[in-house]
C-alpha atoms as a PDB file:
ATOM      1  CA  UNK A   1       0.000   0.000   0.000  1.00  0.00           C
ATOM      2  CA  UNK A   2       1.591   3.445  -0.644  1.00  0.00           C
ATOM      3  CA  UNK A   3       2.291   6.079   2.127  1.00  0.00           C
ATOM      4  CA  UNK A   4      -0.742   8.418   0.560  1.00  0.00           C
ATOM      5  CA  UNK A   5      -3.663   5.633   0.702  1.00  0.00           C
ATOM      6  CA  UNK A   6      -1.934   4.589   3.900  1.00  0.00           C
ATOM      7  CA  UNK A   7      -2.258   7.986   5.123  1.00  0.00           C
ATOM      8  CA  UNK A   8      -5.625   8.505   3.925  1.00  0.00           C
ATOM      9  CA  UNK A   9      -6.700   5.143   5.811  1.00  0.00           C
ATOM     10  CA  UNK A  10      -5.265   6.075   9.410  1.00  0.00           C
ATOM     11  CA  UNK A  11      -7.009   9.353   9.043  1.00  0.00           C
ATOM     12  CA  UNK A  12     -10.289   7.960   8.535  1.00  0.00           C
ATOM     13  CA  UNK A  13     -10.105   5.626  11.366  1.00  0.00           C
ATOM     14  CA  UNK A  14      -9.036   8.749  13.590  1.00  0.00           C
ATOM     15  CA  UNK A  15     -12.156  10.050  11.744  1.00  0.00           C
ATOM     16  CA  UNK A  16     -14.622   7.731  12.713  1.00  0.00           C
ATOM     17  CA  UNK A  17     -12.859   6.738  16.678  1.00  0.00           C
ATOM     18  CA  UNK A  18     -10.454   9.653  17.506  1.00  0.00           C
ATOM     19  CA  UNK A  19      -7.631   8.248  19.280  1.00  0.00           C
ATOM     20  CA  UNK A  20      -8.487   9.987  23.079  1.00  0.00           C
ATOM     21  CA  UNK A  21      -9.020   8.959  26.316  1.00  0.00           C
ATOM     22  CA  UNK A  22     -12.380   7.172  26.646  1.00  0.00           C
ATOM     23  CA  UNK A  23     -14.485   8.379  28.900  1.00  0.00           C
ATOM     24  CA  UNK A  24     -17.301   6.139  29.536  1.00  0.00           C
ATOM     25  CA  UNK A  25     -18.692   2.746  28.427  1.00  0.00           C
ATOM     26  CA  UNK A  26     -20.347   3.616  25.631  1.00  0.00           C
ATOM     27  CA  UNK A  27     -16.578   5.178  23.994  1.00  0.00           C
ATOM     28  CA  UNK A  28     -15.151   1.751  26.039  1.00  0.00           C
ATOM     29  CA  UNK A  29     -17.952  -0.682  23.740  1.00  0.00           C
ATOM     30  CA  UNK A  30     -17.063   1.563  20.028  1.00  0.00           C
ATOM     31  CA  UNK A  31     -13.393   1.271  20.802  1.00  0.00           C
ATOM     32  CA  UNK A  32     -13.671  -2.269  21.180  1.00  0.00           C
ATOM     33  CA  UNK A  33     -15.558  -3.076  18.251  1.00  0.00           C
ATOM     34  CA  UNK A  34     -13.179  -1.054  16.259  1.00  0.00           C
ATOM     35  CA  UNK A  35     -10.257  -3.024  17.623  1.00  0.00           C
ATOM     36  CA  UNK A  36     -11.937  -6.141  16.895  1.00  0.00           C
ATOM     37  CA  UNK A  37     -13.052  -5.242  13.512  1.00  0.00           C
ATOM     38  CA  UNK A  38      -8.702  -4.173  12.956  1.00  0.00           C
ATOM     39  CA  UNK A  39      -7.641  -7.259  14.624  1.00  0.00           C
ATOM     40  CA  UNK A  40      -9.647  -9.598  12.181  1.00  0.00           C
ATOM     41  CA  UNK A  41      -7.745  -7.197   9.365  1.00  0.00           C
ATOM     42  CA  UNK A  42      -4.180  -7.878  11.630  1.00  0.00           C
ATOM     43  CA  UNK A  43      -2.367  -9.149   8.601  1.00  0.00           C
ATOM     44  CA  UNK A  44      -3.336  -6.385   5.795  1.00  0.00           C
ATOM     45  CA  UNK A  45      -3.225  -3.755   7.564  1.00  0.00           C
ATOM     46  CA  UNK A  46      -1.055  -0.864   6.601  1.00  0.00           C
ATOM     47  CA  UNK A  47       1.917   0.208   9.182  1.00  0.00           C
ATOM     48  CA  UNK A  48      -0.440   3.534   9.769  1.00  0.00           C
ATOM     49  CA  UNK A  49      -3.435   1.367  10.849  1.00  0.00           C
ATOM     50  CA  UNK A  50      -1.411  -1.343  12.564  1.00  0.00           C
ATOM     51  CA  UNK A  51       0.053   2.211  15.014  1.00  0.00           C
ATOM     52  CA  UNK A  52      -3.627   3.574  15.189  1.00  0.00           C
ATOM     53  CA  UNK A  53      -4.626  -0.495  15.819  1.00  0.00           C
ATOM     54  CA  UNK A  54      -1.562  -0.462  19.172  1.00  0.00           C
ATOM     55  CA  UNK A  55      -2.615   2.582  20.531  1.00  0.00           C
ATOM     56  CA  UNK A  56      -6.411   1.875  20.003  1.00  0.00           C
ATOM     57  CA  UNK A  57      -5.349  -1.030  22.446  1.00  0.00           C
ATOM     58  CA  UNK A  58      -3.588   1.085  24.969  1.00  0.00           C
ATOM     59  CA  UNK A  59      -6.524   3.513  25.032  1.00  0.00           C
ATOM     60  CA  UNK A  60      -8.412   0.271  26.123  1.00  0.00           C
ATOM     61  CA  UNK A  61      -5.969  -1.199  28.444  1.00  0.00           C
ATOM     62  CA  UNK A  62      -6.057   1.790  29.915  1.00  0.00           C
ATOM     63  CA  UNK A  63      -9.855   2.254  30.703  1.00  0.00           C
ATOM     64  CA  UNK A  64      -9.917  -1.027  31.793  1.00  0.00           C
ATOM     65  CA  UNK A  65      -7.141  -0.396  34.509  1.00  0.00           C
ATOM     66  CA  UNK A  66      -9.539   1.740  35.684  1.00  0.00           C
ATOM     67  CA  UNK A  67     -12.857  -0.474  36.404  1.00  0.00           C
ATOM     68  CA  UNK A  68     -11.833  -0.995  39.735  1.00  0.00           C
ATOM     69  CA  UNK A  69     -12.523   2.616  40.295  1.00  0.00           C
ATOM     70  CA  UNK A  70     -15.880   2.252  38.232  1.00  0.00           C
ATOM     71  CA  UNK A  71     -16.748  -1.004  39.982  1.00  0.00           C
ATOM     72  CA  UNK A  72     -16.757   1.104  43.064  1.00  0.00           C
ATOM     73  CA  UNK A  73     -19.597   3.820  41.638  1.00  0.00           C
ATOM     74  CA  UNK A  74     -22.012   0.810  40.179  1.00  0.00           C
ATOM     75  CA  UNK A  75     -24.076  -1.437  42.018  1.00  0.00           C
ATOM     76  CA  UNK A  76     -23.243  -5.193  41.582  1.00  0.00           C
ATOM     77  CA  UNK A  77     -25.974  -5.795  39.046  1.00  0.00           C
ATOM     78  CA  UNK A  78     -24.608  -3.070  36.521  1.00  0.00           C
ATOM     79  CA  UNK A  79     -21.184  -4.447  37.131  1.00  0.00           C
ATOM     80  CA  UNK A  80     -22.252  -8.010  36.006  1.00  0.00           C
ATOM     81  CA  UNK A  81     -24.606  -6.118  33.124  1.00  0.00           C
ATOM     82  CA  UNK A  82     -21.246  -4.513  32.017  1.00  0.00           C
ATOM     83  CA  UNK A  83     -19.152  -7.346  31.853  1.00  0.00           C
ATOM     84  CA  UNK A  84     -21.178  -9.314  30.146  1.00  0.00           C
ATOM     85  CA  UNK A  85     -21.859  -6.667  27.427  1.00  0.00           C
ATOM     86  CA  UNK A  86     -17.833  -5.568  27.424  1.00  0.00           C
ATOM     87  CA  UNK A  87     -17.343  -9.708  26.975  1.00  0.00           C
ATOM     88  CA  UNK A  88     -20.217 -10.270  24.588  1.00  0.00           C
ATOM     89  CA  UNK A  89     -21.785 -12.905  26.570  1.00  0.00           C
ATOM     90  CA  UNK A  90     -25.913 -13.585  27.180  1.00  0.00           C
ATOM     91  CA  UNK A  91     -27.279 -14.817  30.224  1.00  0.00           C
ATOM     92  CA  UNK A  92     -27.063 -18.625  28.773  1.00  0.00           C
ATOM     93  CA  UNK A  93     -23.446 -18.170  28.626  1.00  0.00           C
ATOM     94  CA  UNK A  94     -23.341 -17.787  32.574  1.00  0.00           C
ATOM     95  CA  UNK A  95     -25.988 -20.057  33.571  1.00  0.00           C
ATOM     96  CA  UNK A  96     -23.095 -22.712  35.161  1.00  0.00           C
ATOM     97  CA  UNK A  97     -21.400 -19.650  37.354  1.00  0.00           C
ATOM     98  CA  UNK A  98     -24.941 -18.862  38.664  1.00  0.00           C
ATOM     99  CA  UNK A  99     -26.657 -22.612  38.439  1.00  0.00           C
ATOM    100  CA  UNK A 100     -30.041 -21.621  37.423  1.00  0.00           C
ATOM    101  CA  UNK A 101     -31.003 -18.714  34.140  1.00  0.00           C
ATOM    102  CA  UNK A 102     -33.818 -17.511  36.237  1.00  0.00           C
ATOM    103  CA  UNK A 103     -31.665 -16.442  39.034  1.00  0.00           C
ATOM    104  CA  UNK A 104     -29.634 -14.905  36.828  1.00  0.00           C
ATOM    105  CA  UNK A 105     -32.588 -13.152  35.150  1.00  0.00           C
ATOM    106  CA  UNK A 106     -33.703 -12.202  38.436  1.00  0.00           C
ATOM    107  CA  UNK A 107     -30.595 -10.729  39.472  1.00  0.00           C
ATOM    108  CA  UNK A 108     -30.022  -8.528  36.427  1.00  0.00           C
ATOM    109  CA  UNK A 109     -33.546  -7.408  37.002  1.00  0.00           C
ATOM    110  CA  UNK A 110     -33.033  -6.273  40.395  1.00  0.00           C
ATOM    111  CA  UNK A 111     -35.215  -8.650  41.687  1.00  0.00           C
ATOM    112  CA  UNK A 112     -32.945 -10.719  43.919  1.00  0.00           C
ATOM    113  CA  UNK A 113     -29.374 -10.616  45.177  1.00  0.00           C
ATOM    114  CA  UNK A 114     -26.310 -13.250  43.923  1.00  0.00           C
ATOM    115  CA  UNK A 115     -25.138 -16.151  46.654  1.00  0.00           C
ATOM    116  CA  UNK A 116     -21.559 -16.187  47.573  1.00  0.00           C
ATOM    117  CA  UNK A 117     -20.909 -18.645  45.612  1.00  0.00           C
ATOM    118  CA  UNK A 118     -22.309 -17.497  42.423  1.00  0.00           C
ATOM    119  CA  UNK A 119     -20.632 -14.390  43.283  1.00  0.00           C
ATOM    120  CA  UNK A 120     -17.235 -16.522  43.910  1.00  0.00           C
ATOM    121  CA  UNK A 121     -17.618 -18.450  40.708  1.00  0.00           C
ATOM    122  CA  UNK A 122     -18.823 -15.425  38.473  1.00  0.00           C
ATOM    123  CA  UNK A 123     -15.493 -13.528  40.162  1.00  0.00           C
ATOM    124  CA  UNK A 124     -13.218 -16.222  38.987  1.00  0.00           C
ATOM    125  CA  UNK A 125     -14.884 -16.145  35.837  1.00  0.00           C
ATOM    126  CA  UNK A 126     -14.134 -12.610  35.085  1.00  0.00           C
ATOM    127  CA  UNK A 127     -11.226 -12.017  37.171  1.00  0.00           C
ATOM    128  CA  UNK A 128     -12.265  -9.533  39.424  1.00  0.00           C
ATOM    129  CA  UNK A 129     -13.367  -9.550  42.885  1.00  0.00           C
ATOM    130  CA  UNK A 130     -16.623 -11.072  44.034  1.00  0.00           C
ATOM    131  CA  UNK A 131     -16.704  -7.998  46.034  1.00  0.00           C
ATOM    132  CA  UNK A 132     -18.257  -6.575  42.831  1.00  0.00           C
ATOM    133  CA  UNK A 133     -20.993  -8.526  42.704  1.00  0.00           C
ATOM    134  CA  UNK A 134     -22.604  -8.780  46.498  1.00  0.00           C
ATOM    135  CA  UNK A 135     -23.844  -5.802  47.709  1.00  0.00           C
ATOM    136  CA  UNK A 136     -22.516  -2.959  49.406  1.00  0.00           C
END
């Protein structure tokens, strides 16, 4: 690919997702889905869109080094609600961490709390603390 299309390539990428900080989930959710949609691309991509493609992935990394913080201002059901959106997973994907859909249903509807050990096993799952999802 020459430097001009190159060039022209990396700037509409920083068109469409500017490479700042991300603020919130919603700029978390389109800068994943543009890293995903460059990743599947990995091995055409020019050297201008493979830089834009590494910091894209910093500018993740680096939101995500922050959830702890955000973990802290959401309640445990919009943490769960998060991660499973973030992971793109449905509640049939996490029916064995929580043993039964309809507690699971339950809980993302407010309706009931997680046990320990669905919070435990959901925890290990995602690699974060089951502090996250029992309540405050």
């Amino acid at each position: 690919m020459n430097t001009a299309r190159a060039d022209k390539a990396y700037m509409a990428l920083v068109k469409e997702f500017p490479l700042v900080p991300l603020r919130d989930k919603d700029e978390f959710e389109e800068a994943v889905k543009v890293m995903k949609r460059l990743a599947y691309r990995r091995n055409s991509l020019s050297s201008s869109e493979a830089d834009y493609l590494t910091v894209l992935g910093d500018l993740i990394a680096q939101y995500e080094k922050r959830l702890p913080q955000l973990a802290e201002e959401m309640t445990p059901r919009e943490a769960l609600a998060f991660l499973m959106e973030s992971n793109g997973l449905a509640q049939v994907d996490l029916v064995e961490y929580v043993g039964y859909k309809s507690n699971l249903s339950a809980f993302l509807s407010g309706h009931r709390g997680l046990s320990k050990r669905a919070a435990c096993r959901l925890a290990e799952y995602f690699k974060v603390s089951p502090a996250l999802f029992l309540p405050k």
